[in-house]
N, C-alpha and C. Protein backbone atom coordinates (compact mmCIF):
# COMPACT_ATOMS: atom_id res chain seq x y z
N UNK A 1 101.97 120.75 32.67
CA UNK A 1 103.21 120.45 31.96
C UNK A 1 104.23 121.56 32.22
N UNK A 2 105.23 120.90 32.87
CA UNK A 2 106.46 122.35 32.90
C UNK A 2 106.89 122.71 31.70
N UNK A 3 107.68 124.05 31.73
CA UNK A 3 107.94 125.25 30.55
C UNK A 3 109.16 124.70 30.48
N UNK A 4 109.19 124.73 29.13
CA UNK A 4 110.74 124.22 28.71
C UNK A 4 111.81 126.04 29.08
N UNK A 5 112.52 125.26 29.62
CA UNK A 5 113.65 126.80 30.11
C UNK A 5 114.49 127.09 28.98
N UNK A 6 114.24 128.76 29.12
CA UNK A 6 115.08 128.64 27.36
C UNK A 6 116.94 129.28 28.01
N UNK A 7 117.49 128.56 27.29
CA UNK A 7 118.80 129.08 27.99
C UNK A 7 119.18 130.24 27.55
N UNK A 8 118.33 131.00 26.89
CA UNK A 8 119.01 132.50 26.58
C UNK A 8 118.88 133.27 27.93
N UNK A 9 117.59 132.95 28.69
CA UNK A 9 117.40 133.70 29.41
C UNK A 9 118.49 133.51 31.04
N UNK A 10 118.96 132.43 31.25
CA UNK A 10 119.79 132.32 32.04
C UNK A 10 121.21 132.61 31.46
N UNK A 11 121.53 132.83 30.11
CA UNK A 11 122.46 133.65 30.15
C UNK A 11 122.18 134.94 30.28
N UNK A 12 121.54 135.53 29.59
CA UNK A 12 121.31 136.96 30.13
C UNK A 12 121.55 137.14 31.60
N UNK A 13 120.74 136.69 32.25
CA UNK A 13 120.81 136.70 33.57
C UNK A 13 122.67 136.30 34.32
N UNK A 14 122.98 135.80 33.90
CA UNK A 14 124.60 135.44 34.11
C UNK A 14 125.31 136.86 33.84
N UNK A 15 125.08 136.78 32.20
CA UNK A 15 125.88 138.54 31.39
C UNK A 15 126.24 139.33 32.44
N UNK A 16 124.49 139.94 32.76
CA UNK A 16 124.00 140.85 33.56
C UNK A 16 124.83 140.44 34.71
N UNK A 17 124.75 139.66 35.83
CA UNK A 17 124.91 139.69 37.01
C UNK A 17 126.82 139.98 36.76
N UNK A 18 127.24 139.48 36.09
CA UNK A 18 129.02 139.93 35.74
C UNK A 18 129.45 141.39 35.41
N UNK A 19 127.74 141.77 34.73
CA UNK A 19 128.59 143.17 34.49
C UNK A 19 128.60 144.05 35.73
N UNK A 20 127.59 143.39 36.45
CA UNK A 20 127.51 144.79 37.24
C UNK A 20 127.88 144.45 38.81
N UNK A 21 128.44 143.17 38.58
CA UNK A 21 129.55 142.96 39.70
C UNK A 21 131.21 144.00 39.40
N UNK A 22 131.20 143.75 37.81
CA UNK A 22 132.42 144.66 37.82
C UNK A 22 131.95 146.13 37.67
N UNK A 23 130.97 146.86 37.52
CA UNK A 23 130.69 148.08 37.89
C UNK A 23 130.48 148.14 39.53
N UNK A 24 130.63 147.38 40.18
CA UNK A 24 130.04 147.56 41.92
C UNK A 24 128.73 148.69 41.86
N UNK A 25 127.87 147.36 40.94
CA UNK A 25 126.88 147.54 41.29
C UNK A 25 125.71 146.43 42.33
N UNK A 26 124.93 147.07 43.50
CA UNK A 26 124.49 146.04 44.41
C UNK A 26 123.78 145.13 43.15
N UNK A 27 123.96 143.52 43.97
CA UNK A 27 123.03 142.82 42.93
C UNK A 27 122.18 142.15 43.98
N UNK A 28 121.10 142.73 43.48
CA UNK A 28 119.96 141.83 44.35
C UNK A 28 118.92 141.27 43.28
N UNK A 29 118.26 140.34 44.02
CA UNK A 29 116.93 139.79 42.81
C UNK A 29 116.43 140.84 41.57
N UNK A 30 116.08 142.43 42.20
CA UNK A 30 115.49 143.08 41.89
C UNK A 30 115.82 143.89 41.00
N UNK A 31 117.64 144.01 41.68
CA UNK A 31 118.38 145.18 40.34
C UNK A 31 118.76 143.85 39.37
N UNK A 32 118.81 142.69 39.24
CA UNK A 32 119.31 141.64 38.31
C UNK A 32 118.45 141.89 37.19
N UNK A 33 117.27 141.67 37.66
CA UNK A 33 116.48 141.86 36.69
C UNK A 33 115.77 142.86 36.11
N UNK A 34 116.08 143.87 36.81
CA UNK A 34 115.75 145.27 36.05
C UNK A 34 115.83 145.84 34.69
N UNK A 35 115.07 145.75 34.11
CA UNK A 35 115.43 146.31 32.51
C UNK A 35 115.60 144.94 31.64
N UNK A 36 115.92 143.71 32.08
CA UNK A 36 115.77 142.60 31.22
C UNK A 36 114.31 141.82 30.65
N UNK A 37 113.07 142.22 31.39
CA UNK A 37 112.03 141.97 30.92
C UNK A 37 111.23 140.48 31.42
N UNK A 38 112.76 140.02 32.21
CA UNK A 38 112.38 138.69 32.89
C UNK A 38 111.81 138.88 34.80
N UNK A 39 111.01 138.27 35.33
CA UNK A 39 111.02 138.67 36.47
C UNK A 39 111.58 137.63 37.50
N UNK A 40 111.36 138.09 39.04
CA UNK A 40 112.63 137.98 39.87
C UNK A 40 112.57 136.44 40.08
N UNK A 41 111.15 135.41 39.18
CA UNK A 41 111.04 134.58 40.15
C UNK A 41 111.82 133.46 38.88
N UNK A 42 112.60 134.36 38.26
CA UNK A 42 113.69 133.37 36.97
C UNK A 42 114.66 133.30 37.15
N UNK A 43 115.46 133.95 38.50
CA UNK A 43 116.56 133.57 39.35
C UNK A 43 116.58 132.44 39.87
N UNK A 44 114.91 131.85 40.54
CA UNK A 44 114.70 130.85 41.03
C UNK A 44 114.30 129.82 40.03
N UNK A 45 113.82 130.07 39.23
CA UNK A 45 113.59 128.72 37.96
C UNK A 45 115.18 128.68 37.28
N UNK A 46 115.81 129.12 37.05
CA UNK A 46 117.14 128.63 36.34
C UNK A 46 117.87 128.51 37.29
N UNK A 47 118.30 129.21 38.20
CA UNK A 47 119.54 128.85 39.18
C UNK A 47 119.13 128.46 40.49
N UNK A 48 117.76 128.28 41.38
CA UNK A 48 117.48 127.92 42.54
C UNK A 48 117.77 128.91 43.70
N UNK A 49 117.68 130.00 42.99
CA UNK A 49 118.50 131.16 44.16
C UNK A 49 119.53 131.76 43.31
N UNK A 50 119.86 133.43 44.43
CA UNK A 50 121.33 133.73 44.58
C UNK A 50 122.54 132.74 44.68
N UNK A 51 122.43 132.20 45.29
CA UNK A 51 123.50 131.19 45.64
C UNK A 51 123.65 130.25 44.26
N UNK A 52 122.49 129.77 43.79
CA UNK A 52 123.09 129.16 42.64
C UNK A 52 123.67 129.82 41.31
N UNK A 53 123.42 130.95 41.36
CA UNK A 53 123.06 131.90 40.68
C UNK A 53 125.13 132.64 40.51
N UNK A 54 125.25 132.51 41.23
CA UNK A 54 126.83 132.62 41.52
C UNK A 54 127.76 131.30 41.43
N UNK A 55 127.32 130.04 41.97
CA UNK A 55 128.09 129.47 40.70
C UNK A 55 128.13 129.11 39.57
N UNK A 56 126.81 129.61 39.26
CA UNK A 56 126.59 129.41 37.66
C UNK A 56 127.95 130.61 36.90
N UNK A 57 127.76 131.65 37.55
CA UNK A 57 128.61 132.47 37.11
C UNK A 57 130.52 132.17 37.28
N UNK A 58 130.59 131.69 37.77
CA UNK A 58 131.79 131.60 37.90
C UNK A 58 132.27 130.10 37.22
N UNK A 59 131.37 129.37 37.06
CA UNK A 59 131.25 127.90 36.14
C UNK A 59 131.30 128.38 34.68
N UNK A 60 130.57 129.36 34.70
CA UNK A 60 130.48 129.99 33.15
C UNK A 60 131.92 130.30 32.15
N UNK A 61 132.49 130.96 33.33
CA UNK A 61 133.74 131.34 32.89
C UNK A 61 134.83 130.40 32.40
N UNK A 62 134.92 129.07 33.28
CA UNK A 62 135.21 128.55 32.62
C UNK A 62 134.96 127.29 32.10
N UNK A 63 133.73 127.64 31.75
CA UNK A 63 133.08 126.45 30.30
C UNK A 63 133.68 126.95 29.13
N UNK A 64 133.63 128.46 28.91
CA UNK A 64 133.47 129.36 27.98
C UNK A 64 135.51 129.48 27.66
N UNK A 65 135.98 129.33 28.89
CA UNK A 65 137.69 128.98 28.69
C UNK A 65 137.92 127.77 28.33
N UNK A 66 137.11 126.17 28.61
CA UNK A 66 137.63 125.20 28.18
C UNK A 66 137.43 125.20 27.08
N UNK A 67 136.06 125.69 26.38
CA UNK A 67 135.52 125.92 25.13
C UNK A 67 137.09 126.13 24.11
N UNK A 68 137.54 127.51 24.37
CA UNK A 68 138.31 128.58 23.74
C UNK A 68 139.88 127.62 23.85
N UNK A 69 140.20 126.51 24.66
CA UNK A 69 141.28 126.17 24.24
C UNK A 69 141.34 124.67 23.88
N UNK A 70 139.75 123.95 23.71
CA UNK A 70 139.57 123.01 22.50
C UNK A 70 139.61 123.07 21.74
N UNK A 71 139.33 124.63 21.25
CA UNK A 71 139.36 124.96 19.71
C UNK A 71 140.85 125.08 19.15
N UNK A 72 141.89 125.05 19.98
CA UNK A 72 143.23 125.32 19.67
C UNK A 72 143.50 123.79 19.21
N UNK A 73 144.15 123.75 17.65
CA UNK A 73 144.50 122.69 17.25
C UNK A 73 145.99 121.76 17.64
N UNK A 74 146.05 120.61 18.36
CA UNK A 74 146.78 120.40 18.55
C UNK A 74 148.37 120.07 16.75
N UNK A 75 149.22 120.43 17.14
CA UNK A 75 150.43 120.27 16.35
C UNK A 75 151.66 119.30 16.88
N UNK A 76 152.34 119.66 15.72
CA UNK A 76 153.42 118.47 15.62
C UNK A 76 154.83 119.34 16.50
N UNK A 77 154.39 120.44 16.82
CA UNK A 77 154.77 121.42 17.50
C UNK A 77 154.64 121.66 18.72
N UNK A 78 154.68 120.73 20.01
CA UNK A 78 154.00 121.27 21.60
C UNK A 78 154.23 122.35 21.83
N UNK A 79 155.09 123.07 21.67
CA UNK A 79 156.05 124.10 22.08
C UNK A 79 155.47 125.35 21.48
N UNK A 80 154.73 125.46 20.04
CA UNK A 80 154.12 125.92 19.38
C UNK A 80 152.64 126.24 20.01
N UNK A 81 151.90 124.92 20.53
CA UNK A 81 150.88 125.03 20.98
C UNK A 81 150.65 125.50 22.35
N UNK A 82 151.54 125.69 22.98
CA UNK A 82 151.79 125.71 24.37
C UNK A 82 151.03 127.30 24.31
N UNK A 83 152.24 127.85 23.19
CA UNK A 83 152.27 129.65 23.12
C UNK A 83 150.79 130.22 22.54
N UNK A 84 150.17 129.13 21.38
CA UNK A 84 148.56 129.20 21.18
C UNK A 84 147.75 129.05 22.14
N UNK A 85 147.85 128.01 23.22
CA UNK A 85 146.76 128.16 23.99
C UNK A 85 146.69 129.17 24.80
N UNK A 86 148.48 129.88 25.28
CA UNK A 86 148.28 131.33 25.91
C UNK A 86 147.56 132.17 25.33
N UNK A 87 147.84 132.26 24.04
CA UNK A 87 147.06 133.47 23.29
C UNK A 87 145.64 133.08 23.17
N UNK A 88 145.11 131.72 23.52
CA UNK A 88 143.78 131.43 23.46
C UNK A 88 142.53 132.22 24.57
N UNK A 89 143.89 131.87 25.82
CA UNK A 89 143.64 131.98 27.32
C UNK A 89 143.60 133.57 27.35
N UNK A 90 144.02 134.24 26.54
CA UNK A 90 144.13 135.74 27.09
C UNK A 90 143.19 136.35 25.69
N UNK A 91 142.37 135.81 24.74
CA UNK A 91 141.48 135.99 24.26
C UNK A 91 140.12 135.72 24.59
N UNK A 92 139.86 134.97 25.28
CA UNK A 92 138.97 134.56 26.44
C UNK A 92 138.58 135.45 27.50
N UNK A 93 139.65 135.78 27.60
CA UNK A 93 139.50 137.01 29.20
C UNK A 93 139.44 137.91 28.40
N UNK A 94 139.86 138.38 27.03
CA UNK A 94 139.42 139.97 26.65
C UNK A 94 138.06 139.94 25.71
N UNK A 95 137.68 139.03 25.96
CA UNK A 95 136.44 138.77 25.19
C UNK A 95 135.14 138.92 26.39
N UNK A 96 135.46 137.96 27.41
CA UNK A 96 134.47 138.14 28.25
C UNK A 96 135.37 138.56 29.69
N UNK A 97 135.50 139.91 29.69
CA UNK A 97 136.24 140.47 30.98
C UNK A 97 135.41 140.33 32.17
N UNK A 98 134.32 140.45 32.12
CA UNK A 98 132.83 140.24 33.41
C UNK A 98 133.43 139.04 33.86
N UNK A 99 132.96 137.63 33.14
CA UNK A 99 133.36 136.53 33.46
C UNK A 99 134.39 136.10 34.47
N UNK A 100 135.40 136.83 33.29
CA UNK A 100 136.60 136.04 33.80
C UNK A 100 137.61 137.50 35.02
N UNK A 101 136.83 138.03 35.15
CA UNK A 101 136.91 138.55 36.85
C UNK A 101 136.35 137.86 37.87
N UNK A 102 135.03 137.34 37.54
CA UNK A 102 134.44 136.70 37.96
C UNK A 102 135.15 135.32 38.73
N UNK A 103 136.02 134.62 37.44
CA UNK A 103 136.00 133.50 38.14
C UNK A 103 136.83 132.85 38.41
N UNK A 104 137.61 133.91 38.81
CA UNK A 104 139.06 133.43 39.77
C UNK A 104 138.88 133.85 40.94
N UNK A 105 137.35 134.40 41.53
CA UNK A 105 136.69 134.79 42.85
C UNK A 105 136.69 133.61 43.42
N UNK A 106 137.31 133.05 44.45
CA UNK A 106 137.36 131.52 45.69
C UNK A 106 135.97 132.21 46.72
N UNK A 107 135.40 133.20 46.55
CA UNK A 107 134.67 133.21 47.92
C UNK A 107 133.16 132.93 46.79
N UNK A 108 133.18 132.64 45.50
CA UNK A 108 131.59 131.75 45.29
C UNK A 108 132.14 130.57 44.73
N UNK A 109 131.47 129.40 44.92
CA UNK A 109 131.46 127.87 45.04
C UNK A 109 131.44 128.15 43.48
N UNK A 110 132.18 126.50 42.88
CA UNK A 110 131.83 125.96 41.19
C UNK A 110 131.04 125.01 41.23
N UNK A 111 130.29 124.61 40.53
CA UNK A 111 129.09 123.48 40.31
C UNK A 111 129.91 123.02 40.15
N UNK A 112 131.25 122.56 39.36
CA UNK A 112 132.21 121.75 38.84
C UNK A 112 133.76 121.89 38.81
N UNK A 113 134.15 121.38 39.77
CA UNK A 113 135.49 121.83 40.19
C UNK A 113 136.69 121.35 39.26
N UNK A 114 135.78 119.80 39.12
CA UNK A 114 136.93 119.47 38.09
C UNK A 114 136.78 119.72 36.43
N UNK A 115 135.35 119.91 36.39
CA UNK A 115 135.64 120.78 34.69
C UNK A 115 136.48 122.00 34.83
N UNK A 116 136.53 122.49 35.86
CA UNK A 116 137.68 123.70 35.64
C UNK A 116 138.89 123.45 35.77
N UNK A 117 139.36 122.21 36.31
CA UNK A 117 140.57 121.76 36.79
C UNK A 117 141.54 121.24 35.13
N UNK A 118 140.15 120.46 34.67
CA UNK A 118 140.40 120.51 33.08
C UNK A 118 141.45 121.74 32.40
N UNK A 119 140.73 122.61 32.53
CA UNK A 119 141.63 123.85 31.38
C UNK A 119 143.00 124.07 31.94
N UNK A 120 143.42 123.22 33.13
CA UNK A 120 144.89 123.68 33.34
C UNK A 120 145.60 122.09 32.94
N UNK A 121 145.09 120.95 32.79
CA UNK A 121 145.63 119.42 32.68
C UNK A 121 145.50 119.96 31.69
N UNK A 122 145.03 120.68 30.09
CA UNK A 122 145.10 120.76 29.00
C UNK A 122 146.59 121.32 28.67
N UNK A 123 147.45 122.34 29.59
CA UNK A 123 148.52 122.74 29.26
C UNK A 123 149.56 121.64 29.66
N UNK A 124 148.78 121.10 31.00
CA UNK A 124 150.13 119.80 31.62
C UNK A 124 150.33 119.19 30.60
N UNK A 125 148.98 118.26 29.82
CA UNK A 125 149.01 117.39 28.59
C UNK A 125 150.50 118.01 27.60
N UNK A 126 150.03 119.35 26.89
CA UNK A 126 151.42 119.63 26.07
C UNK A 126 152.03 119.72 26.60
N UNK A 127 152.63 120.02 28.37
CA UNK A 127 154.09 120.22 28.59
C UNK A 127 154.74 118.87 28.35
N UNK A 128 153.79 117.95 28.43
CA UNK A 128 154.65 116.15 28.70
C UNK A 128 154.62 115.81 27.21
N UNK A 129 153.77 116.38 26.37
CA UNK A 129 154.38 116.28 25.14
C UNK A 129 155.28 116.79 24.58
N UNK A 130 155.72 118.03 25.23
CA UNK A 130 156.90 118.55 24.88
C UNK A 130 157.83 117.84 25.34
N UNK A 131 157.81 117.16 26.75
CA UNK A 131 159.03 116.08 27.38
C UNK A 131 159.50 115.33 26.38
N UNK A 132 158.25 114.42 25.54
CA UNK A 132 158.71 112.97 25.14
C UNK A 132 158.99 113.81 23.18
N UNK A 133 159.21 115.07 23.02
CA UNK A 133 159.70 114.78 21.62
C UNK A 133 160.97 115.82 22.07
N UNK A 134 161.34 115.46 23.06
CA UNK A 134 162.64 116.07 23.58
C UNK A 134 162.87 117.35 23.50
N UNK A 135 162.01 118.52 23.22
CA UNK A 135 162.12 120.00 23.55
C UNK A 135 162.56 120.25 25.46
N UNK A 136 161.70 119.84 25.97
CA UNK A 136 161.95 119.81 27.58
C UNK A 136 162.40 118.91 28.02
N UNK A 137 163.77 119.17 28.92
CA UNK A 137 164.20 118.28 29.90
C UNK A 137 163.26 117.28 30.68
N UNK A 138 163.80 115.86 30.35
CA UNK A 138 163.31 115.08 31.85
C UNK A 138 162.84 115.26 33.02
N UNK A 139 163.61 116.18 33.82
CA UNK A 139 163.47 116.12 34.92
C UNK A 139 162.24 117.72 35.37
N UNK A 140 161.59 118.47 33.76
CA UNK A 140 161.18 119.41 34.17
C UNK A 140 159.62 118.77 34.50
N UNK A 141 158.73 119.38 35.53
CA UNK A 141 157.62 119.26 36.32
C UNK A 141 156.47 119.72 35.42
N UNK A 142 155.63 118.53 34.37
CA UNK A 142 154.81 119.24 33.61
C UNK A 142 153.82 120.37 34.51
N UNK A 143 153.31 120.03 35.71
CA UNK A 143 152.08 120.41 36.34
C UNK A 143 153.25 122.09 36.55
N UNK A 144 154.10 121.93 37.47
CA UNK A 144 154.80 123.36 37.67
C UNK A 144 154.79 124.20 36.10
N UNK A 145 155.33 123.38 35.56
CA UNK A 145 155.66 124.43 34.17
C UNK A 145 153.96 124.54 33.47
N UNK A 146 153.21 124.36 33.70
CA UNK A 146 151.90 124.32 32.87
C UNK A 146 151.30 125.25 34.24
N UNK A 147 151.72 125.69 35.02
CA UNK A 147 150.96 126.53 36.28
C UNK A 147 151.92 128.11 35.49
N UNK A 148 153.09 127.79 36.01
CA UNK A 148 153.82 129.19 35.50
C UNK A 148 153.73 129.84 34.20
N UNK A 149 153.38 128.80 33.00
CA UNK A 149 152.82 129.35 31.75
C UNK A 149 151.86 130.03 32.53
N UNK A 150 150.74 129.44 32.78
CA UNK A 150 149.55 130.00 33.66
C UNK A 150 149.37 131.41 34.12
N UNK A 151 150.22 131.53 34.88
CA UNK A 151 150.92 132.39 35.49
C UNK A 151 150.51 133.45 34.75
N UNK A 152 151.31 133.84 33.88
CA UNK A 152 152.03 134.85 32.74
C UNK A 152 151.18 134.82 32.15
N UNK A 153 150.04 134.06 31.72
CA UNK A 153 148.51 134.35 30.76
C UNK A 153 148.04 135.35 31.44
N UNK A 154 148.08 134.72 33.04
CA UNK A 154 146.60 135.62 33.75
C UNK A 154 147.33 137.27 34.69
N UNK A 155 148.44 136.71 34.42
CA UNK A 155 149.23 138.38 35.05
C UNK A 155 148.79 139.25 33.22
N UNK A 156 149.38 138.94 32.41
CA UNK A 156 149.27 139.84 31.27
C UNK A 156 147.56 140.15 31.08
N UNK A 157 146.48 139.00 31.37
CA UNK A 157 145.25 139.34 31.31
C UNK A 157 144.55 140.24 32.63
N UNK A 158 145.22 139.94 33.17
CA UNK A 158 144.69 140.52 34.60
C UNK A 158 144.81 142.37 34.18
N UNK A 159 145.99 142.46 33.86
CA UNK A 159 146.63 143.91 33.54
C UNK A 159 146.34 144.52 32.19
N UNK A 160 145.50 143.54 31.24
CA UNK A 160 145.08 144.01 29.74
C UNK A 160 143.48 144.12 30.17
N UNK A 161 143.31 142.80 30.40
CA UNK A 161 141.64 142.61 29.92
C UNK A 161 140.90 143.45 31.22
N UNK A 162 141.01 143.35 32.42
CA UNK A 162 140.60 143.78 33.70
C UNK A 162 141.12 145.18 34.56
N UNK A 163 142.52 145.57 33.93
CA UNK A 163 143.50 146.40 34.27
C UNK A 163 143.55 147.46 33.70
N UNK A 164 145.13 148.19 33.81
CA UNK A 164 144.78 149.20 33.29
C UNK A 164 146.17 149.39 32.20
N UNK A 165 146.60 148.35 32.00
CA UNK A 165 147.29 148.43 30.64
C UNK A 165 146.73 147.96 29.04
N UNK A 166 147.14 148.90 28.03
CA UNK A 166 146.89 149.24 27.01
C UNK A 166 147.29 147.27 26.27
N UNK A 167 146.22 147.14 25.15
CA UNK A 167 145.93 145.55 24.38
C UNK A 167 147.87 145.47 23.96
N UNK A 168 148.96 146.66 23.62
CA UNK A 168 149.74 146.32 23.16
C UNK A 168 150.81 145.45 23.82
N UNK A 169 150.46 145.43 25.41
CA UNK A 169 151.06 144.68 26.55
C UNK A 169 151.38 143.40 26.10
N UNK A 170 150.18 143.08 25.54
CA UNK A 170 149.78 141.16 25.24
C UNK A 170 151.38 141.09 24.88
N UNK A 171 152.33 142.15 24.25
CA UNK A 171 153.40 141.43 23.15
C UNK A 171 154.36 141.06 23.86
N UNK A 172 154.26 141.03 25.26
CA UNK A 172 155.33 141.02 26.17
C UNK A 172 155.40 139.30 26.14
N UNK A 173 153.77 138.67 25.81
CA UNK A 173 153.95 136.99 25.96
C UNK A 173 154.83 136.73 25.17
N UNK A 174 155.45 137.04 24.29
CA UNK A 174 156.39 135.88 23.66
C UNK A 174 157.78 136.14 23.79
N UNK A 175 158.37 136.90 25.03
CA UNK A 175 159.59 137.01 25.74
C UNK A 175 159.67 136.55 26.93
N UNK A 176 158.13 136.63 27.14
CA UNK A 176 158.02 135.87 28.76
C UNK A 176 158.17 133.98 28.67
N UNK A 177 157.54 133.93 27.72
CA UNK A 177 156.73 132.41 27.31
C UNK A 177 158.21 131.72 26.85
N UNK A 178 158.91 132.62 26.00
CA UNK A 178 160.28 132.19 25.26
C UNK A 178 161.24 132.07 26.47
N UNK A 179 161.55 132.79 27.70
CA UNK A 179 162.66 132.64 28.63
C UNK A 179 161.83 131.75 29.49
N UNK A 180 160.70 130.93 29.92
CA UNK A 180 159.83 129.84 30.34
C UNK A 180 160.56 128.90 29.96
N UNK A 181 160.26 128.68 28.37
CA UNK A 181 160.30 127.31 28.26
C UNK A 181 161.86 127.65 27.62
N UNK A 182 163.02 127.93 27.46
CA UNK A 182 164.06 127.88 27.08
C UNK A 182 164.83 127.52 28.58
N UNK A 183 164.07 127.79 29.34
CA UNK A 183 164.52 127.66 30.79
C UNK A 183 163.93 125.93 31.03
N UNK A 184 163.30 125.85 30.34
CA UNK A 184 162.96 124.31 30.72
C UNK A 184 163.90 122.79 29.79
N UNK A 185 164.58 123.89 28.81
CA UNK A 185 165.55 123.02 28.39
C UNK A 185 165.22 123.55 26.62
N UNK A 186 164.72 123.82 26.04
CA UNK A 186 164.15 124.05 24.70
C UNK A 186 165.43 125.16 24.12
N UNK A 187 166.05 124.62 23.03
CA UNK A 187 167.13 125.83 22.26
C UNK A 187 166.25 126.92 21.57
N UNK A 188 166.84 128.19 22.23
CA UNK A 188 166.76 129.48 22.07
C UNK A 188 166.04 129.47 20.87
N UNK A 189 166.58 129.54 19.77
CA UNK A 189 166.42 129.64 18.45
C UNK A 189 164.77 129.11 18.33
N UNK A 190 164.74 127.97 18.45
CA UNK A 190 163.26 127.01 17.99
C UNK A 190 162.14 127.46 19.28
N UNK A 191 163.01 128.07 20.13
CA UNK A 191 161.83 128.02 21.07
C UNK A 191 161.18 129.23 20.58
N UNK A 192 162.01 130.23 20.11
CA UNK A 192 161.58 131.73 19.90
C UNK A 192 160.91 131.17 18.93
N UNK A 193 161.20 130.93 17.43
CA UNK A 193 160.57 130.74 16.22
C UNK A 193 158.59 129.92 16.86
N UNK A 194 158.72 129.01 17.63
CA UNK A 194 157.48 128.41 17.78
C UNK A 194 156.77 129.01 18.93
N UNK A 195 157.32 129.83 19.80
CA UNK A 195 156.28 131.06 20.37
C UNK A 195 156.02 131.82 19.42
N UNK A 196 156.59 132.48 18.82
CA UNK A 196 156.30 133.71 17.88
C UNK A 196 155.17 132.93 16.76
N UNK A 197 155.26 131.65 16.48
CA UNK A 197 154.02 131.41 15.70
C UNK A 197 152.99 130.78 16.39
N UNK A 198 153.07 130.38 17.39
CA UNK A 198 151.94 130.30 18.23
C UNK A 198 150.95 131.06 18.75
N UNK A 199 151.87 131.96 19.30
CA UNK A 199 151.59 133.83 19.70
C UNK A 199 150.67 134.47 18.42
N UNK A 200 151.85 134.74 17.66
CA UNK A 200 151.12 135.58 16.84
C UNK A 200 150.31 134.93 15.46
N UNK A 201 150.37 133.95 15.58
CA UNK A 201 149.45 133.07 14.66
C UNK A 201 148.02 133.90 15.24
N UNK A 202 147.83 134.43 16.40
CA UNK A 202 146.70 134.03 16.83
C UNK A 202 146.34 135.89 17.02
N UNK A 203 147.47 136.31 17.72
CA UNK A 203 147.03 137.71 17.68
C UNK A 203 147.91 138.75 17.05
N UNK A 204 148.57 137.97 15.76
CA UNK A 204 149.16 139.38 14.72
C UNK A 204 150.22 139.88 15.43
N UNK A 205 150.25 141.44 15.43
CA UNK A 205 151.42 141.80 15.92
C UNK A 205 151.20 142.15 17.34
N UNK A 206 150.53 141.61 17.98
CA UNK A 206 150.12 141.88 19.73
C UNK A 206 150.82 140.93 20.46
């Protein structure tokens, strides 16, 4: 009778292999499992190899991001939510920095291309809701404007969570996020008021 696989141990094994990709440390079968108590042949029972073993890791990242911006409640506010799911997206990356170095790496494969493709149609979704309750112009490009939000998550995370600027950076999103979408047609006034509670609904005065 086969062993039921317990999934703690293939996360561990994930954790591990992220952290010490961002320490440049070599990862082989041998240093993976060093000090975890599991041996080398549980690379091959959970992931089928190195090779699987790396897109598990980079799949991880973002399960663990679609996760973090389902939990963001949609409102009567798109414009509002737009600025929450940034602050979702850049709590995600400072939560699990291993990861999400990890997995904007193009040189290891995703088990699932389009579950990741997901966490960016989640921002298109509110930009076209912002279209039809008339905050954004007609003619603005949900997919463009839901990339360039994008944008500005993963430049401010790149430079907080992975980088070498200080958590108070984050506060720059709601001047960046506010000249975005005021540029997409949204009045000054309401656009600021519903970043600033989107934003900082979520991270205070950051």
């Amino acid at each position: 009778m086969a062993r039921t696989k317990d999934p703690a141990v293939g996360s561990l094994l994930i954790e591990r292999a992220a952290h010490m990709l961002r320490t440049r440390e070599p990862v082989t079968l041998r240093s993976l499992v060093a000090g975890t108590g599991v041996s080398t042949m549980a690379v091959y029972t959970y992931f089928g190899g190195m090779d699987g073993l790396w897109k598990a890791l980079r799949q991880e990242g973002f399960t663990r991001l679609a996760g973090r911006l389902a939990a963001v409640a949609a409102t009567d506010d798109p414009v509002r939510d737009l600025a929450a799911l940034g602050a979702a997206y850049l709590s995600n990356a400072l939560d699990s920095p291993d990861l999400y170095r990890v997995m904007f790496d193009t040189t290891f494969e995703l088990q699932d291309a389009a579950a990741a493709d997901e966490t960016l149609h989640r921002l298109v979704g509110t930009v076209e809701r912002a279209k039809s309750t008339g905050r954004f112009r007609d003619d603005v490009d949900p997919l463009e404007l839901a990339t360039q939000s994008w944008t500005i998550g993963h430049g401010l995370a790149s430079l907080v969570a992975t980088g070498p600027l200080p958590r108070r950076t984050l506060a720059h999103g709601v001047p960046l996020l506010t000249a975005l979408f005021i540029s997409a047609g949204d009045s000054p006034d309401a656009c600021r008021r519903s970043v600033e509670d989107g934003w900082r609904g979520h991270w205070g005065d950051a």
